[in-house]
Protein backbone atom coordinates (compact mmCIF):
# COMPACT_ATOMS: atom_id res chain seq x y z
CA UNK A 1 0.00 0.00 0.00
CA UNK A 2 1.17 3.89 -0.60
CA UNK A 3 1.79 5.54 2.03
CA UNK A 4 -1.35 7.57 1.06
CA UNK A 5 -3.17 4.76 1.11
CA UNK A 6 -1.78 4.36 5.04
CA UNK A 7 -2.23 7.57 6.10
CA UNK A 8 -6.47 7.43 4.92
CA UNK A 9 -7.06 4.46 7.31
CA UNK A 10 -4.83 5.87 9.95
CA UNK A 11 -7.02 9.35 9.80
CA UNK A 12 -10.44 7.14 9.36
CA UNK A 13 -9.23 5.27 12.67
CA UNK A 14 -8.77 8.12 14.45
CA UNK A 15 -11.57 9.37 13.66
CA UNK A 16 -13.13 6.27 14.47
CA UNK A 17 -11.78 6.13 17.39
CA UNK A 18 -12.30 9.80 18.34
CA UNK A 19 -16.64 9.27 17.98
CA UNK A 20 -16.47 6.26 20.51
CA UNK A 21 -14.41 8.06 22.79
CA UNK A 22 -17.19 11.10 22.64
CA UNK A 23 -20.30 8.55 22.89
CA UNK A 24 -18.43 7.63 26.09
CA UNK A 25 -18.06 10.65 27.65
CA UNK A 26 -21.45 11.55 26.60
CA UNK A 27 -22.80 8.88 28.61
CA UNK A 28 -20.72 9.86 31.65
CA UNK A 29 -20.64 13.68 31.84
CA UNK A 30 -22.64 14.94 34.62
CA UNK A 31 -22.26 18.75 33.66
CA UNK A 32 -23.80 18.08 30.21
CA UNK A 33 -26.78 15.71 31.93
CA UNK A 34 -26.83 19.10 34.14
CA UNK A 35 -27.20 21.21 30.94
CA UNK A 36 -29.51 19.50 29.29
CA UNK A 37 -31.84 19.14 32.27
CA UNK A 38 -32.34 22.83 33.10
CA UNK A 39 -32.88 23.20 28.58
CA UNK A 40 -35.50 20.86 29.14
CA UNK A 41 -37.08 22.66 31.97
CA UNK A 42 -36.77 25.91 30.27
CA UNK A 43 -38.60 24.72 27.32
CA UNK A 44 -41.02 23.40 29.19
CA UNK A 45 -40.75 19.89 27.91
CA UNK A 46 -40.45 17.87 31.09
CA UNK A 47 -43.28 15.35 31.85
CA UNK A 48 -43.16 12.11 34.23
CA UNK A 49 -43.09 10.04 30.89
CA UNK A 50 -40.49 12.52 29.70
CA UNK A 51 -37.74 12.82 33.35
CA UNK A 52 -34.97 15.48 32.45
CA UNK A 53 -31.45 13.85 32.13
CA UNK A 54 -30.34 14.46 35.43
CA UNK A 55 -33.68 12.53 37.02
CA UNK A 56 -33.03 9.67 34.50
CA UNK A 57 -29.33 9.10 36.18
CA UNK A 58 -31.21 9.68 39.74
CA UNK A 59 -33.75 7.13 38.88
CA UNK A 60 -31.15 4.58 37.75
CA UNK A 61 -29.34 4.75 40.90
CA UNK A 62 -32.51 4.81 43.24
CA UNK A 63 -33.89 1.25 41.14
CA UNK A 64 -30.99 -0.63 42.18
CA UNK A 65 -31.97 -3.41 45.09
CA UNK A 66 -30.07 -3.00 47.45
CA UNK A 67 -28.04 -0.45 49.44
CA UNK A 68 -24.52 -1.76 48.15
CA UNK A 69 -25.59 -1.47 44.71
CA UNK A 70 -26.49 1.88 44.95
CA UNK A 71 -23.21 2.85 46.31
CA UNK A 72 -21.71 1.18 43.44
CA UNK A 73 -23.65 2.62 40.81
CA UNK A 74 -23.15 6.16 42.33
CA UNK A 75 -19.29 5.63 42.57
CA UNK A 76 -18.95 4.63 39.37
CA UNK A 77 -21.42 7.43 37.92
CA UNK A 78 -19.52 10.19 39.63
CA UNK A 79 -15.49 8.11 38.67
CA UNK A 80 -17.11 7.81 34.85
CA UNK A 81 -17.62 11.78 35.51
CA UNK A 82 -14.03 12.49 36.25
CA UNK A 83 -12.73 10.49 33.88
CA UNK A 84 -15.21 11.80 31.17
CA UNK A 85 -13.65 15.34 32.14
CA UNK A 86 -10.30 14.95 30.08
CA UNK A 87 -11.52 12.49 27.47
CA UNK A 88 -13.81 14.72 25.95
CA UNK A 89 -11.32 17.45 24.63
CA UNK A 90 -8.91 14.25 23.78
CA UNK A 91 -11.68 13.28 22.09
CA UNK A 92 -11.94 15.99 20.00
CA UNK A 93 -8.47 16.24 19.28
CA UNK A 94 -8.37 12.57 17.83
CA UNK A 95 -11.25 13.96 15.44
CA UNK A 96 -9.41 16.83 14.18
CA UNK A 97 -6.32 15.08 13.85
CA UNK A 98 -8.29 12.07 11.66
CA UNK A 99 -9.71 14.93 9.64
CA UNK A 100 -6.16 16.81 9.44
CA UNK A 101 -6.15 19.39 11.81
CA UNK A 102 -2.68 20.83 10.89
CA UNK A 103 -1.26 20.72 7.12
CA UNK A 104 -1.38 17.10 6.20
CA UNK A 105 -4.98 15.77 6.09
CA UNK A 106 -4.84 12.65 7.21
CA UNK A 107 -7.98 11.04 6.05
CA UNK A 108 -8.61 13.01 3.21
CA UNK A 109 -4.81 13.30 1.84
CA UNK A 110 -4.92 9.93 -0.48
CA UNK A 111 -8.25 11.17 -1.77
CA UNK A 112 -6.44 13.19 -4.49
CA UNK A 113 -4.31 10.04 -5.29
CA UNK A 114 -7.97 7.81 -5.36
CA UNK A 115 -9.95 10.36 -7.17
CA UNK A 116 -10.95 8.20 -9.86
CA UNK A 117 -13.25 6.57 -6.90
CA UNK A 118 -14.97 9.92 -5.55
CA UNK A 119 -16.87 12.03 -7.23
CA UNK A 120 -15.16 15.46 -8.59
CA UNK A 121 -16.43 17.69 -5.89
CA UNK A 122 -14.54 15.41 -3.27
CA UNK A 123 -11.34 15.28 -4.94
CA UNK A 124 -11.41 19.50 -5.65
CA UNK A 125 -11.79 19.63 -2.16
CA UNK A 126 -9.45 17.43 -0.59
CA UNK A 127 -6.68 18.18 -3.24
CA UNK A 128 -7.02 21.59 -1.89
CA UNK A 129 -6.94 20.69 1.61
CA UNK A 130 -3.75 18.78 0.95
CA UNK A 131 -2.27 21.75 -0.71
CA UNK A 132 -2.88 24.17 2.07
């Protein structure tokens, strides 16, 4: 394979990589549970079929059996919060580095090379990424 050829799947995994990393966090970050609570009390759009983000985690916690469990699922709620903290941004920067946040395009540099595959539009575009 050309290096080209290399440096598209290394920029797809990254980005790859950079999504699941995101979903994680996602499912972990307390502030953004926090955030979209109080948007969905501002709107008006919280019912008791319809529990704001921050009642859902609440409610999660409060159905577990016993006493133990609950102190478990709280723990690792409020660890999967710290450790969502940094991920997020390192998240991002896996993104922009798949999508070639500096002057090599990683995903999109062998586009030029594979242009023949993509339609025109694609290759104007990435060719001029590259070039940048």
């Amino acid at each position: 394979m050309r290096a080209s050829a290399w440096l598209m799947l290394i920029g797809a995994a990254a980005i790859l990589a950079g999504v699941l990393v995101r979903r994680w966090t996602a499912r972990y970050d307390l502030k953004d549970a926090a955030i979209d609570s109080a948007w969905t009390l501002l709107r008006g759009k919280r019912t008791a079929q319809n529990p704001t983000a921050i009642e859902a985690k609440l409610r999660d916690i409060q159905s577990q059996p016993t006493l133990t469990r609950k102190a478990t699922k709280t723990a690792s709620t409020a660890i999967g919060h710290v450790l969502a903290q940094p991920m997020g941004p390192a998240s991002l920067v896996l993104i922009l580095a798949g999508f070639g946040g500096g002057r090599r395009p990683l995903a999109l540099t062998g586009l030029r090379y594979f242009s023949f595959l993509v339609p025109s539009p694609i290759f104007l575009a990435s060719w001029l990424l590259a070039a940048a």
